[in-house]
C-alpha atoms as a PDB file:
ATOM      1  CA  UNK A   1       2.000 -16.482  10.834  1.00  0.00           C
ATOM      2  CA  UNK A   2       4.796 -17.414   8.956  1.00  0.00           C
ATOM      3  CA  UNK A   3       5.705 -13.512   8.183  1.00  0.00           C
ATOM      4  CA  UNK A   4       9.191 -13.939   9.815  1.00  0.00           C
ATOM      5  CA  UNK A   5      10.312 -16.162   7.438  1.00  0.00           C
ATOM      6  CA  UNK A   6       9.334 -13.759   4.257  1.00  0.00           C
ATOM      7  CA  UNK A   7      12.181 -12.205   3.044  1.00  0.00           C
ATOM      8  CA  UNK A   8      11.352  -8.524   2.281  1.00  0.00           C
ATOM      9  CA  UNK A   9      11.611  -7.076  -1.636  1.00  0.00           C
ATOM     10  CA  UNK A  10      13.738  -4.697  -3.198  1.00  0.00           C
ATOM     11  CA  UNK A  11      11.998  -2.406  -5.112  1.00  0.00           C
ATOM     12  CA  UNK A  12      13.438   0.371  -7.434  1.00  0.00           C
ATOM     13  CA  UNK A  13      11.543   2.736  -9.856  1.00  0.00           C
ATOM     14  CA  UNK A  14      13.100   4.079 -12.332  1.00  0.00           C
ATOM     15  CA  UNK A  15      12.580   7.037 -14.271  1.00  0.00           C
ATOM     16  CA  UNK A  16       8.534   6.177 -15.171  1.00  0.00           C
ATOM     17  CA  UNK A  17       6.185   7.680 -17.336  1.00  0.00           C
ATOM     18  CA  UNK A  18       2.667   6.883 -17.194  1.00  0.00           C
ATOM     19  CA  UNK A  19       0.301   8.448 -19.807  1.00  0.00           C
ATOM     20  CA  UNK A  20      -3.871   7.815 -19.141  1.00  0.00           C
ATOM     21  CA  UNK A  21      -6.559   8.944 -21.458  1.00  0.00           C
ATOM     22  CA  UNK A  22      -3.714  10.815 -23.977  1.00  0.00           C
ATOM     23  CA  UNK A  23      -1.943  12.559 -21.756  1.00  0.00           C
ATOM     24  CA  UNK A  24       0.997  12.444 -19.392  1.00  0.00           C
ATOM     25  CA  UNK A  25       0.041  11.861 -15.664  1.00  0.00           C
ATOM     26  CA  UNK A  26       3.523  10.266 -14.191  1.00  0.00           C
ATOM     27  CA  UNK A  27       6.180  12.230 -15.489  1.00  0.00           C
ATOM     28  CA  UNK A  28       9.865  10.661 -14.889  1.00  0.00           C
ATOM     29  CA  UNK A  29       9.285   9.890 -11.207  1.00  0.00           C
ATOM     30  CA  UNK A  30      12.522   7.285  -9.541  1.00  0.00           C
ATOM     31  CA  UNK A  31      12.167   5.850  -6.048  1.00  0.00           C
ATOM     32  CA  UNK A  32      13.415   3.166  -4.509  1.00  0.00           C
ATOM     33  CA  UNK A  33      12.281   1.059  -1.262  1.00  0.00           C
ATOM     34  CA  UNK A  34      14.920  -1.134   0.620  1.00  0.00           C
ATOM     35  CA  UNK A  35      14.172  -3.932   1.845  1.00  0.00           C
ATOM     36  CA  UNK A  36      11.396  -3.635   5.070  1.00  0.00           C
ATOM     37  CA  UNK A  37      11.157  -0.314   4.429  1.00  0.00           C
ATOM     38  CA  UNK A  38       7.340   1.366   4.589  1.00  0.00           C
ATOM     39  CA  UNK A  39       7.235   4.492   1.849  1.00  0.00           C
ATOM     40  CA  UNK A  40       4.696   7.171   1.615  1.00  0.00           C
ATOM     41  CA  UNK A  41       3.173   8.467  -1.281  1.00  0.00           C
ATOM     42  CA  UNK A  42       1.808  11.883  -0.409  1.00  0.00           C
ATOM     43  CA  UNK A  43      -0.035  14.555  -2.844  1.00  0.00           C
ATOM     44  CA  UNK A  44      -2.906  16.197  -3.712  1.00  0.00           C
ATOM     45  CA  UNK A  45      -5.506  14.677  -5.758  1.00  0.00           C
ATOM     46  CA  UNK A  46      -4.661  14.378  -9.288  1.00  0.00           C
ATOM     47  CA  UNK A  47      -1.035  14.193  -8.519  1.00  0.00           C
ATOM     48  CA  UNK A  48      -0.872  10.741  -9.821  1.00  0.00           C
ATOM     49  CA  UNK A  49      -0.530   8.683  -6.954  1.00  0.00           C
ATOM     50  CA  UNK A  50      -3.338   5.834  -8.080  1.00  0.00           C
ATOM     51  CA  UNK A  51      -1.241   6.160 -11.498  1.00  0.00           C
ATOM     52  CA  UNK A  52       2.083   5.749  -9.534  1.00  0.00           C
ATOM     53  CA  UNK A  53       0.828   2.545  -7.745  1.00  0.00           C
ATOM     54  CA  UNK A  54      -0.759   0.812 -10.582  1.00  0.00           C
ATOM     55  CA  UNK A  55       2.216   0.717 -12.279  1.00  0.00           C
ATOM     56  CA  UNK A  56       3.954  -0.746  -9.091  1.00  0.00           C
ATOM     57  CA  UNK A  57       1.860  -3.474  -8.891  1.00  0.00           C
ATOM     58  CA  UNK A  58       1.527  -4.084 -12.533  1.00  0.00           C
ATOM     59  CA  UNK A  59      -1.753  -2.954 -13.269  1.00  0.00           C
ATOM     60  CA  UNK A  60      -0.572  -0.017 -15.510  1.00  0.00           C
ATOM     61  CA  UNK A  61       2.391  -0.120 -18.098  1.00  0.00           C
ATOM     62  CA  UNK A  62       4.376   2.814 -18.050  1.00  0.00           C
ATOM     63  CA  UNK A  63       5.146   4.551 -21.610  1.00  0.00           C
ATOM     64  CA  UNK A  64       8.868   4.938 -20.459  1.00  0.00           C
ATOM     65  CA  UNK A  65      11.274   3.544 -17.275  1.00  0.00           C
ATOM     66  CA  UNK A  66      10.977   0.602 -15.163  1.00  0.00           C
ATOM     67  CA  UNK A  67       9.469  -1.021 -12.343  1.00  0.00           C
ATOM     68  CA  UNK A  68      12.041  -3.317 -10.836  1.00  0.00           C
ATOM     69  CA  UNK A  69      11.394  -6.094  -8.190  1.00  0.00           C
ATOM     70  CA  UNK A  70      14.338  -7.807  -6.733  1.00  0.00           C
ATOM     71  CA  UNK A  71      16.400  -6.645  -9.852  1.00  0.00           C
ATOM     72  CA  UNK A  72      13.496  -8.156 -12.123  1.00  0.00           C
ATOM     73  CA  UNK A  73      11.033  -6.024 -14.579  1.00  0.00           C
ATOM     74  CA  UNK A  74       7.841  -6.633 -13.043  1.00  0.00           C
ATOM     75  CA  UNK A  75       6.143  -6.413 -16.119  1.00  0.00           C
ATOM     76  CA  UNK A  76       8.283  -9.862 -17.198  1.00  0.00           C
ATOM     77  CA  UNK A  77       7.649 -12.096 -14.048  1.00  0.00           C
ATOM     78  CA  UNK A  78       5.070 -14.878 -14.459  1.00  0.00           C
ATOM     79  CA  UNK A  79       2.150 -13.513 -12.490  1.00  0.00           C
ATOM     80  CA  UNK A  80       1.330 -16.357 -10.316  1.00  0.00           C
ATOM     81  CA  UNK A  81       5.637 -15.871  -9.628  1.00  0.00           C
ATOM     82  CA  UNK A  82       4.803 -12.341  -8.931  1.00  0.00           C
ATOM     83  CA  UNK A  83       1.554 -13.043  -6.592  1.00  0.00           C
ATOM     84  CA  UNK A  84       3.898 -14.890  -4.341  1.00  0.00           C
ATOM     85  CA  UNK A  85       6.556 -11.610  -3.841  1.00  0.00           C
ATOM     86  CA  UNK A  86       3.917  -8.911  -4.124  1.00  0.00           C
ATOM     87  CA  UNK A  87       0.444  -8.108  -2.988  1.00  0.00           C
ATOM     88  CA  UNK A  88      -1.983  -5.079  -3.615  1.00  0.00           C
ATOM     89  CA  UNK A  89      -4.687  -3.131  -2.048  1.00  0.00           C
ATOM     90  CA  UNK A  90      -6.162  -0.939  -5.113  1.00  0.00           C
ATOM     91  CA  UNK A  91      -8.545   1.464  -4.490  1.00  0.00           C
ATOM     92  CA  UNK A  92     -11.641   0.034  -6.254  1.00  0.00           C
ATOM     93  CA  UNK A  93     -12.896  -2.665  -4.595  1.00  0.00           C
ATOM     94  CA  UNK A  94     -13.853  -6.269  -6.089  1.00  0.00           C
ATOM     95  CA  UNK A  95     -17.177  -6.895  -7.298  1.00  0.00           C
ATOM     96  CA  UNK A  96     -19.652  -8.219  -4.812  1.00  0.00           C
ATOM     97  CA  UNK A  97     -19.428 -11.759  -4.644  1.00  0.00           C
ATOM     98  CA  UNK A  98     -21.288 -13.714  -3.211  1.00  0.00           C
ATOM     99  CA  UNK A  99     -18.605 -14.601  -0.999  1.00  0.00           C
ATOM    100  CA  UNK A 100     -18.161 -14.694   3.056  1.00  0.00           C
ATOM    101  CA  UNK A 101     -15.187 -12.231   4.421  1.00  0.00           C
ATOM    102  CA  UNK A 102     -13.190 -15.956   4.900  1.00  0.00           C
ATOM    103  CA  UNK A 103     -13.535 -16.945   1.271  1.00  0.00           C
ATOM    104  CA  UNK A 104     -12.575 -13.305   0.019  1.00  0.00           C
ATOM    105  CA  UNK A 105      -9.128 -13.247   2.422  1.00  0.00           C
ATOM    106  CA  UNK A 106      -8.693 -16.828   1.254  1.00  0.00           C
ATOM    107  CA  UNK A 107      -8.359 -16.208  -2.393  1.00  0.00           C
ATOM    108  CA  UNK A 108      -4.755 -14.402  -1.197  1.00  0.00           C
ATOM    109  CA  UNK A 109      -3.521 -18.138  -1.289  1.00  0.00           C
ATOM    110  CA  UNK A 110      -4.029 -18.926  -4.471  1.00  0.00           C
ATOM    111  CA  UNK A 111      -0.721 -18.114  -6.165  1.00  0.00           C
ATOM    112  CA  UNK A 112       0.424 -20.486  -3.594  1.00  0.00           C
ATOM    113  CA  UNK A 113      -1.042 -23.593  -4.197  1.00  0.00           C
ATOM    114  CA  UNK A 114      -0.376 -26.901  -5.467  1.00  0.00           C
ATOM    115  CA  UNK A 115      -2.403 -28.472  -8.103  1.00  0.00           C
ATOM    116  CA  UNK A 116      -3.662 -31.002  -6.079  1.00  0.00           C
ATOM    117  CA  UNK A 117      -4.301 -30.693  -2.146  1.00  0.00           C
ATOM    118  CA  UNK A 118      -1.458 -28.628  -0.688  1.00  0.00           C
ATOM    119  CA  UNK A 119      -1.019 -27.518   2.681  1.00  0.00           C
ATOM    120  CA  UNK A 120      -4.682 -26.681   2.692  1.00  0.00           C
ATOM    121  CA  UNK A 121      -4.628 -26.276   7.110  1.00  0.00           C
ATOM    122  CA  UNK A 122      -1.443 -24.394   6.589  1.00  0.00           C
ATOM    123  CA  UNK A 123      -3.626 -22.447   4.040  1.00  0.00           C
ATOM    124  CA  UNK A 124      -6.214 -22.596   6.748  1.00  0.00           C
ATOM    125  CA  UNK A 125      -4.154 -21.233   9.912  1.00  0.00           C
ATOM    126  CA  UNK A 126      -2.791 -18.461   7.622  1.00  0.00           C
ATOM    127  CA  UNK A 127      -5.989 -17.105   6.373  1.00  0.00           C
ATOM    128  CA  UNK A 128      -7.407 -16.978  10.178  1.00  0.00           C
ATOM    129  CA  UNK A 129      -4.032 -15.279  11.709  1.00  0.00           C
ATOM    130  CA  UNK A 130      -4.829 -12.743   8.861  1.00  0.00           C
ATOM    131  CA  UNK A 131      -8.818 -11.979   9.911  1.00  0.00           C
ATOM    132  CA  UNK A 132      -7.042 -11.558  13.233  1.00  0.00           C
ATOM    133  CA  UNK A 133      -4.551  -9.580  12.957  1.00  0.00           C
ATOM    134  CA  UNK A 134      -7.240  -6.782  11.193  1.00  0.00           C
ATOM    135  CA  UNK A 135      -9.699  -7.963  14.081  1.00  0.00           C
ATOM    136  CA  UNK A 136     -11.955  -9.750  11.358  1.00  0.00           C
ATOM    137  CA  UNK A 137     -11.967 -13.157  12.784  1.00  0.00           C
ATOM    138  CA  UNK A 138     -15.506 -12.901  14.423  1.00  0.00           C
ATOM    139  CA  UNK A 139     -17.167 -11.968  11.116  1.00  0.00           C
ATOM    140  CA  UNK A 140     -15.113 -14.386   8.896  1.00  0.00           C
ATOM    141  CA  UNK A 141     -18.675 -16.194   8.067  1.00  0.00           C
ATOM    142  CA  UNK A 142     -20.824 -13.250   6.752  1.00  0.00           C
ATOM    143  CA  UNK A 143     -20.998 -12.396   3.169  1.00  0.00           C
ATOM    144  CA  UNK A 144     -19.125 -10.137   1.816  1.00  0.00           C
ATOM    145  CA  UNK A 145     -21.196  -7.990   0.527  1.00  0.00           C
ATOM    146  CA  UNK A 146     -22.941  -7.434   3.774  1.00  0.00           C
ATOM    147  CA  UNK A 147     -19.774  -5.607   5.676  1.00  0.00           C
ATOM    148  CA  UNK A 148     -19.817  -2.094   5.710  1.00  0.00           C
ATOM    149  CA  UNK A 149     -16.980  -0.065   3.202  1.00  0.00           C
ATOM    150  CA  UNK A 150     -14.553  -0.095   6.481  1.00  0.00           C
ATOM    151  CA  UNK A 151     -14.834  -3.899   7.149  1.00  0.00           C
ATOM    152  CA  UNK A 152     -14.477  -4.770   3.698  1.00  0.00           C
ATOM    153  CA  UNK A 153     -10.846  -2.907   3.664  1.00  0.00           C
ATOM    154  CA  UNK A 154      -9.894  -4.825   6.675  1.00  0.00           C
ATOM    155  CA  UNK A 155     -10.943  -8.067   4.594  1.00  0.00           C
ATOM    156  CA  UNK A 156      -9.212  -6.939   1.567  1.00  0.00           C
ATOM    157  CA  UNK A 157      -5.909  -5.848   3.618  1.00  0.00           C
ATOM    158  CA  UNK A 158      -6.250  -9.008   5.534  1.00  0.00           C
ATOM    159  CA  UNK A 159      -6.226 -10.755   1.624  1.00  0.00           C
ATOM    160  CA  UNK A 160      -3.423  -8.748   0.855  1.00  0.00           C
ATOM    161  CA  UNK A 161      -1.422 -10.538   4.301  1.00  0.00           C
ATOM    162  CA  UNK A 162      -2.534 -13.916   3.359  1.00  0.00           C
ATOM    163  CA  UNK A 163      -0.421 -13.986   0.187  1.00  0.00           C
ATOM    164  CA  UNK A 164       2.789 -13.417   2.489  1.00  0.00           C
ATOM    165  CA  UNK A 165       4.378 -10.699   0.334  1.00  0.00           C
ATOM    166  CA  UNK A 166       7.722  -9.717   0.264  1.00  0.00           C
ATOM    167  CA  UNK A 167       6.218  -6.318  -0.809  1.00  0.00           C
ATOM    168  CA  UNK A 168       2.901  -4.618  -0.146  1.00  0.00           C
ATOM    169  CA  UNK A 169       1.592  -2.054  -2.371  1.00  0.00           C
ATOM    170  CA  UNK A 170      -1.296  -0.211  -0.818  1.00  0.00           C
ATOM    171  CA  UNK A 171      -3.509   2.585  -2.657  1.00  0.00           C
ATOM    172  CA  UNK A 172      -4.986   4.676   0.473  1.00  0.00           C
ATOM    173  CA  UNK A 173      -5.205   1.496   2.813  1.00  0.00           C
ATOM    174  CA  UNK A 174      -6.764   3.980   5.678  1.00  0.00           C
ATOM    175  CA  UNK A 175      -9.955   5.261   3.189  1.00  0.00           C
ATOM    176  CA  UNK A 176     -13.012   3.842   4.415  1.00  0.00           C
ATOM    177  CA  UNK A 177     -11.728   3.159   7.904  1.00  0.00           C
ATOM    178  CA  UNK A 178     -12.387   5.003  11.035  1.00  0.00           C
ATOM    179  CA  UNK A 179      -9.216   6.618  13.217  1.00  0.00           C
ATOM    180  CA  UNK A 180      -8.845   3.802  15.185  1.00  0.00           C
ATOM    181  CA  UNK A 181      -8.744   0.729  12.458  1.00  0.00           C
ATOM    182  CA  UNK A 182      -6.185   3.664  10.298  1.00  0.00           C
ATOM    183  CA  UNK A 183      -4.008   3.558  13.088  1.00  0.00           C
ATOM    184  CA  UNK A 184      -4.228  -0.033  13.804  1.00  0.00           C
ATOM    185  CA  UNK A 185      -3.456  -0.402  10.241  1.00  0.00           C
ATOM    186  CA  UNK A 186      -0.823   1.208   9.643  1.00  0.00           C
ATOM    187  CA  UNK A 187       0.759  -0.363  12.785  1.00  0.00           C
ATOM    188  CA  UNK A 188       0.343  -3.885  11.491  1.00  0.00           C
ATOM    189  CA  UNK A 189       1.986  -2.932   8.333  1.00  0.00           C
ATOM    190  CA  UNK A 190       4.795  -1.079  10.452  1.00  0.00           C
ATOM    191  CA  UNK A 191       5.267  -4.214  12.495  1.00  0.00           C
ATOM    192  CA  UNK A 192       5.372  -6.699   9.380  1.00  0.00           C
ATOM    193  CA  UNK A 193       9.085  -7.126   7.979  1.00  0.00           C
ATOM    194  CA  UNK A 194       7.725  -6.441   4.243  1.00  0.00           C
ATOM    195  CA  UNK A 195       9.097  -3.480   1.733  1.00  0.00           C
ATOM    196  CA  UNK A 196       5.332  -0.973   1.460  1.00  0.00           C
ATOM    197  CA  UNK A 197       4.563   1.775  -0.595  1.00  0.00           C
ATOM    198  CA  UNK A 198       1.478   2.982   0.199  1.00  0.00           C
ATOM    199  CA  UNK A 199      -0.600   6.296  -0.787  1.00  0.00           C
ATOM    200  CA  UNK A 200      -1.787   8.068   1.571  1.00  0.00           C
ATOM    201  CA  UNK A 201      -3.982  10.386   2.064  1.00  0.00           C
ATOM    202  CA  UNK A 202      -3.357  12.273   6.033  1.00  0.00           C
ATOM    203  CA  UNK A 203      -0.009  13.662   6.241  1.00  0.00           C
ATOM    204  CA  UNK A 204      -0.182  13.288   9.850  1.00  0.00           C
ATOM    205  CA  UNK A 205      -0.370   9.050   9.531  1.00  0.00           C
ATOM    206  CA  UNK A 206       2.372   9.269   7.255  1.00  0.00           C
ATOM    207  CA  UNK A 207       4.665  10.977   9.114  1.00  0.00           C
ATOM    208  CA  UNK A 208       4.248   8.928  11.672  1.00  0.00           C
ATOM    209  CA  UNK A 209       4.418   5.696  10.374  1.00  0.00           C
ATOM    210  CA  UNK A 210       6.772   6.304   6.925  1.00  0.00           C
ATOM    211  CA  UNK A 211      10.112   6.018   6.657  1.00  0.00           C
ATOM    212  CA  UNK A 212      10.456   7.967   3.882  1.00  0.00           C
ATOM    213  CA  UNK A 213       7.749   9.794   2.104  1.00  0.00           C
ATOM    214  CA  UNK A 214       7.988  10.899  -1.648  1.00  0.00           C
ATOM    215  CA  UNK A 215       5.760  14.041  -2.355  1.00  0.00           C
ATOM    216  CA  UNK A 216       4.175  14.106  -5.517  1.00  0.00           C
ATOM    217  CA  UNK A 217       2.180  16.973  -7.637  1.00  0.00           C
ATOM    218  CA  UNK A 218       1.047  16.932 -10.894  1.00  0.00           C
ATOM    219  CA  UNK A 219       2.763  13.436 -11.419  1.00  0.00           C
ATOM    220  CA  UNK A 220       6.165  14.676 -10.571  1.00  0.00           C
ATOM    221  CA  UNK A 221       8.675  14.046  -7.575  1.00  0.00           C
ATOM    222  CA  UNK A 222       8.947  17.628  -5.792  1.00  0.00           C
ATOM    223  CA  UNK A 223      10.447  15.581  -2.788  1.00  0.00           C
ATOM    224  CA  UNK A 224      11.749  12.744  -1.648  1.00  0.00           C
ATOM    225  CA  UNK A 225      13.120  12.028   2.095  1.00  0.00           C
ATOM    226  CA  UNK A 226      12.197  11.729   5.802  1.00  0.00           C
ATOM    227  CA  UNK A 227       8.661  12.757   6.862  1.00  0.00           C
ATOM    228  CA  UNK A 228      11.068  15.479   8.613  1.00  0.00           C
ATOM    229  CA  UNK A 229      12.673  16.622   5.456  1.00  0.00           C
ATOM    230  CA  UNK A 230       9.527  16.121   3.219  1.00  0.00           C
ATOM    231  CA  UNK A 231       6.896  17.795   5.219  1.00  0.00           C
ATOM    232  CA  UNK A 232       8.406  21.716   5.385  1.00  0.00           C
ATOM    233  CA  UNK A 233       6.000  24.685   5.725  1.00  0.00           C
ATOM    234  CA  UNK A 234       6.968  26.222   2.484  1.00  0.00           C
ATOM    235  CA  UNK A 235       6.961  22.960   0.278  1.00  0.00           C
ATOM    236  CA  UNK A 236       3.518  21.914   1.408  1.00  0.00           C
ATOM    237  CA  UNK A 237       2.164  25.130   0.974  1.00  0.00           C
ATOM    238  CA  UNK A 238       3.093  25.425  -2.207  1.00  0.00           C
ATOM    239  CA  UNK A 239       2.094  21.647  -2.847  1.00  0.00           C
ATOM    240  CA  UNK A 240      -0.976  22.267  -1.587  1.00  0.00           C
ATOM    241  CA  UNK A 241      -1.728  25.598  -1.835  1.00  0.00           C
ATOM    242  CA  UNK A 242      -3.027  26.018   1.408  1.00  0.00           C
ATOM    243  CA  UNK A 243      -1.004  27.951   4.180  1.00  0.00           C
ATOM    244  CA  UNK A 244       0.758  24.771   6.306  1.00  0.00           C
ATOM    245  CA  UNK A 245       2.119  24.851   9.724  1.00  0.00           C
ATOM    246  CA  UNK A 246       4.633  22.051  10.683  1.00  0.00           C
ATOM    247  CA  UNK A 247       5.059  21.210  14.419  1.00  0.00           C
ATOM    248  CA  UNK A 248       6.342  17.977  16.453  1.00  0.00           C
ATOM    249  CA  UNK A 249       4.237  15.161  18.267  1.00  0.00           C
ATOM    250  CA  UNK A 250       5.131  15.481  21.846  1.00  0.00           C
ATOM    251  CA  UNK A 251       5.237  11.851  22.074  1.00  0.00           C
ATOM    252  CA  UNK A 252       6.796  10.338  19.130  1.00  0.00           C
ATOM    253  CA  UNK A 253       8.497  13.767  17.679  1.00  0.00           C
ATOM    254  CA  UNK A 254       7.252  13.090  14.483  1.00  0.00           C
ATOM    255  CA  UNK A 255       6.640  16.176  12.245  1.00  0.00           C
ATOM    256  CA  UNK A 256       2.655  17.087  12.683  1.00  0.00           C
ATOM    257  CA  UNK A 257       0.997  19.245   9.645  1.00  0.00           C
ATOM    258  CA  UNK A 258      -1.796  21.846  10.425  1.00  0.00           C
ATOM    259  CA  UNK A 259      -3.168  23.613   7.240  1.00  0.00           C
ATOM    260  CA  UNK A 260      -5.358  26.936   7.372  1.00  0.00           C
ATOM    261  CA  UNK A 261      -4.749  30.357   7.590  1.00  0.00           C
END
């Protein structure tokens, strides 16, 4: 896969306000992601994560502050421009078409085409590396609509790679997925050189494979730092109002989070 030759986004939020249904649910949150860097979102539900995302990826248009791409508004680049840089995983998933798990990871190259013909086995070689790399490949001819809720996240994330981002915006890429296809996820994404901010929903993943990991509650930044500097016993049991206990992996020493009395 061409992947090495994507140059990773910049991406920096700043100061955004989202309001849904009449009332504020992003409330001045900044963050930035340099370029290659994998950020966690991490909050309870109803801290505005989804919110947070959609206005990444241009779904949602925030009331106040910017989403900037490279230096550029998002909510100004062409959209077929903006395909090519940036790719999304949102959290509802397409309608059923009557489509095989090939055609759905194909339709990642559209913003890349030509009018007429194009590098259609380039097209081809791309879209297959992608079923591979999220161990799709073998059930690239059945329908859609036939895969179970796990295999159609692997399609979607594997539509998501075929578009060759510079920047990856995933909305809990692990729901749906059993522990070994999270992990294998989120290692993909870790080895890809492409700028992600992702929600997620286990601490424990994103400590592990985050850079940095911006805490969110009630649609505001309470932190914003390392997985070690994020994830403290006091600040997630406040967040989350659940006594936490924060220890270290004995293999990778990343912070691990237990929660219960």
């Amino acid at each position: 896969m061409s992947h090495h030759e994507v140059r990773p986004a910049e991406l920096d939020i700043r100061d955004i306000s989202c309001d849904a249904g009449g009332r504020r649910v992003v409330s001045g949150v900044s963050l930035s992601a340099a370029p290659g860097e994998v950020v966690g979102v991490v909050g309870p539900n109803g801290a505005g994560k989804s919110t947070l995302l959609r206005a990444a990826y241009r779904q949602l248009r925030p009331t106040e502050g910017q989403v900037l791409l490279d230096g550029a508004d998002v909510f100004r680049i062409p959209r077929r421009m903006l395909a090519r840089r940036l790719a999304a995983l949102p959290q509802e998933a397409p309608a059923e078409f009557e489509l095989t798990a090939h055609d759905v990871a194909a339709m990642g190259r559209a913003p890349h085409r030509r009018r007429i013909g194009g590098d259609r086995l380039g097209d081809e070689r791309i879209v297959t590396v992608s079923l591979e790399m999220v161990e799709m490949a073998e059930m690239a001819h059945r329908p859609f609509a036939q895969l179970s809720g796990g295999e159609k996240q692997r399609v979607l994330i594997a539509r998501a790679l075929v578009q060759e981002p510079g920047m990856l915006v995933l909305d809990e890429p692990t729901n749906h997925l059993d522990m070994r296809h999270q992990f294998d996820v989120l290692a993909l994404v870790r080895r890809l050189n492409v700028t992600t901010l992702a929600a997620l929903h286990d601490l424990n993943l994103a400590a592990r494979f985050c850079d940095r990991i911006c805490l969110l509650a009630a649609g505001e930044v309470m932190a914003l730092g390392t997985p070690g500097e994020v994830f403290t016993e006091s600040l997630l049991s406040e967040v989350y109002g659940v006594p936490a206990e924060i220890g270290t992996h004995p293999r990778t020493g990343a912070p691990t989070v237990l929660f219960g009395n």
